[in-house]
Protein backbone atom coordinates (compact mmCIF):
# COMPACT_ATOMS: atom_id res chain seq x y z
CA UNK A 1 100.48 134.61 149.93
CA UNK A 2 103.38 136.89 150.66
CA UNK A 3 102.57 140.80 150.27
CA UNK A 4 104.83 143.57 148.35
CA UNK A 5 105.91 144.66 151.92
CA UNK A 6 106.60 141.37 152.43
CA UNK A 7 108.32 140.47 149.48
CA UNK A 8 110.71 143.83 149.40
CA UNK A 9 111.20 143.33 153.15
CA UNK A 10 112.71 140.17 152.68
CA UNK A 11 114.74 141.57 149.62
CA UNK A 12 116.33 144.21 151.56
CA UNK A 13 117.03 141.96 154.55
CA UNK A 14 118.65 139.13 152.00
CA UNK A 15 121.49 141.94 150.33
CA UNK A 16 121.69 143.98 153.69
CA UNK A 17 122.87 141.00 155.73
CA UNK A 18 124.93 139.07 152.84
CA UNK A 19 126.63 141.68 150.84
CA UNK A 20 128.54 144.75 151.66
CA UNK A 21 127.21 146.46 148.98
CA UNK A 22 124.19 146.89 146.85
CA UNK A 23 126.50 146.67 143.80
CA UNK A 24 127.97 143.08 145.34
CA UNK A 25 124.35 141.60 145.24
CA UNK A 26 123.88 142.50 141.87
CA UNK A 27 127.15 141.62 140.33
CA UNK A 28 126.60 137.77 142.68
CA UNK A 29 123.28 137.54 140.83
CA UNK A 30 124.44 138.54 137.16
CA UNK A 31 125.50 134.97 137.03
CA UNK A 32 126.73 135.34 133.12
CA UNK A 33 128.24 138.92 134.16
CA UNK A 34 126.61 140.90 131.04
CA UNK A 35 124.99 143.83 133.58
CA UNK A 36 121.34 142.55 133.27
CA UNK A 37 119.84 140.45 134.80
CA UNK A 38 117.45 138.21 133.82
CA UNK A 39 114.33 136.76 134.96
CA UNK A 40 115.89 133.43 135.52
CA UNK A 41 118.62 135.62 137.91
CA UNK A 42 116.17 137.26 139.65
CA UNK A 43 114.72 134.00 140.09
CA UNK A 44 117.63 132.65 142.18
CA UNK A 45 117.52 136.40 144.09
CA UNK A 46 113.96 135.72 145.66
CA UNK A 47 115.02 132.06 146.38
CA UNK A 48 118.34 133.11 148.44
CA UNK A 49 115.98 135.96 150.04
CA UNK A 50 113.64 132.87 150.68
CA UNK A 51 110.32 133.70 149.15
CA UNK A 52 107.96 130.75 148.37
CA UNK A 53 108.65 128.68 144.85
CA UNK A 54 105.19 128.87 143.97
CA UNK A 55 105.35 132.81 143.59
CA UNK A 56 108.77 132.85 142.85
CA UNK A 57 108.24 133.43 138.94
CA UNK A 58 105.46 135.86 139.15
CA UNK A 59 107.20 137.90 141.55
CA UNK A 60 110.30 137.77 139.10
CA UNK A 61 107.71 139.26 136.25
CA UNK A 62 106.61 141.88 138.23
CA UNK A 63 109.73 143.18 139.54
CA UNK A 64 111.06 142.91 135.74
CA UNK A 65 108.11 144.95 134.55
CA UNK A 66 108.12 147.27 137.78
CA UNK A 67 111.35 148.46 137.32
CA UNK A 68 112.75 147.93 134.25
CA UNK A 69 112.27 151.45 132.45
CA UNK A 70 114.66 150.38 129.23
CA UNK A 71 111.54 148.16 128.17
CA UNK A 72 114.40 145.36 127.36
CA UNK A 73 112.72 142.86 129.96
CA UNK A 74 116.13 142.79 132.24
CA UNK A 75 117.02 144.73 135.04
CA UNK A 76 120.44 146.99 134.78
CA UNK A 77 122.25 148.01 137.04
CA UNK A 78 120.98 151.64 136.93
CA UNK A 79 117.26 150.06 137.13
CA UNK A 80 118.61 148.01 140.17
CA UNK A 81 120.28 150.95 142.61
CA UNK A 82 116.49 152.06 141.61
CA UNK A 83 114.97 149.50 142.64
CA UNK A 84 117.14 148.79 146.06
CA UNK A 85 116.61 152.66 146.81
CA UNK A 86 112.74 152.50 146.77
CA UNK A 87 113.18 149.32 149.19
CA UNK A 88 114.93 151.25 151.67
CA UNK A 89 112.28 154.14 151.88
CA UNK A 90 109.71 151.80 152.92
């Protein structure tokens, strides 16, 4: 099974090499453009970064519940740059 470092690792390689911009990936990603996005969004993130379907969904959960600090179960964009910034330090 894939580890955190893992995981983030192939995060940060998936919107490094395929998107100019942090803020690209996530507005590619907010399929339904309403600035969350949702578990089934993040979903679809982990599969273009190419991390196993098995642990697809519980990785969504946790990264939902890591970093979402609004407690709405959805990732904003605020909660994102948060997210993508804590990525790049390790």
């Amino acid at each position: 099974m894939a580890t955190k470092e893992d995981i983030l690792n192939k995060i940060q390689i998936l919107i490094t090499h395929h998107f100019k911009t942090p803020e690209e990936a996530y507005r590619f990603f907010d399929k339904d453009s309403d600035g969350k996005l949702k578990k089934d969004e993040i979903i679809e993130l982990l599969k273009r970064a190419e991390i196993n379907g098995f642990i697809r969904g519980i990785v969504a959960s946790k990264l939902i519940e890591g970093y979402d600090k609004s407690g709405d179960e959805y990732v904003d964009w605020d909660e994102f740059k948060a997210a993508i910034s804590k990525i790049q330090k390790t």
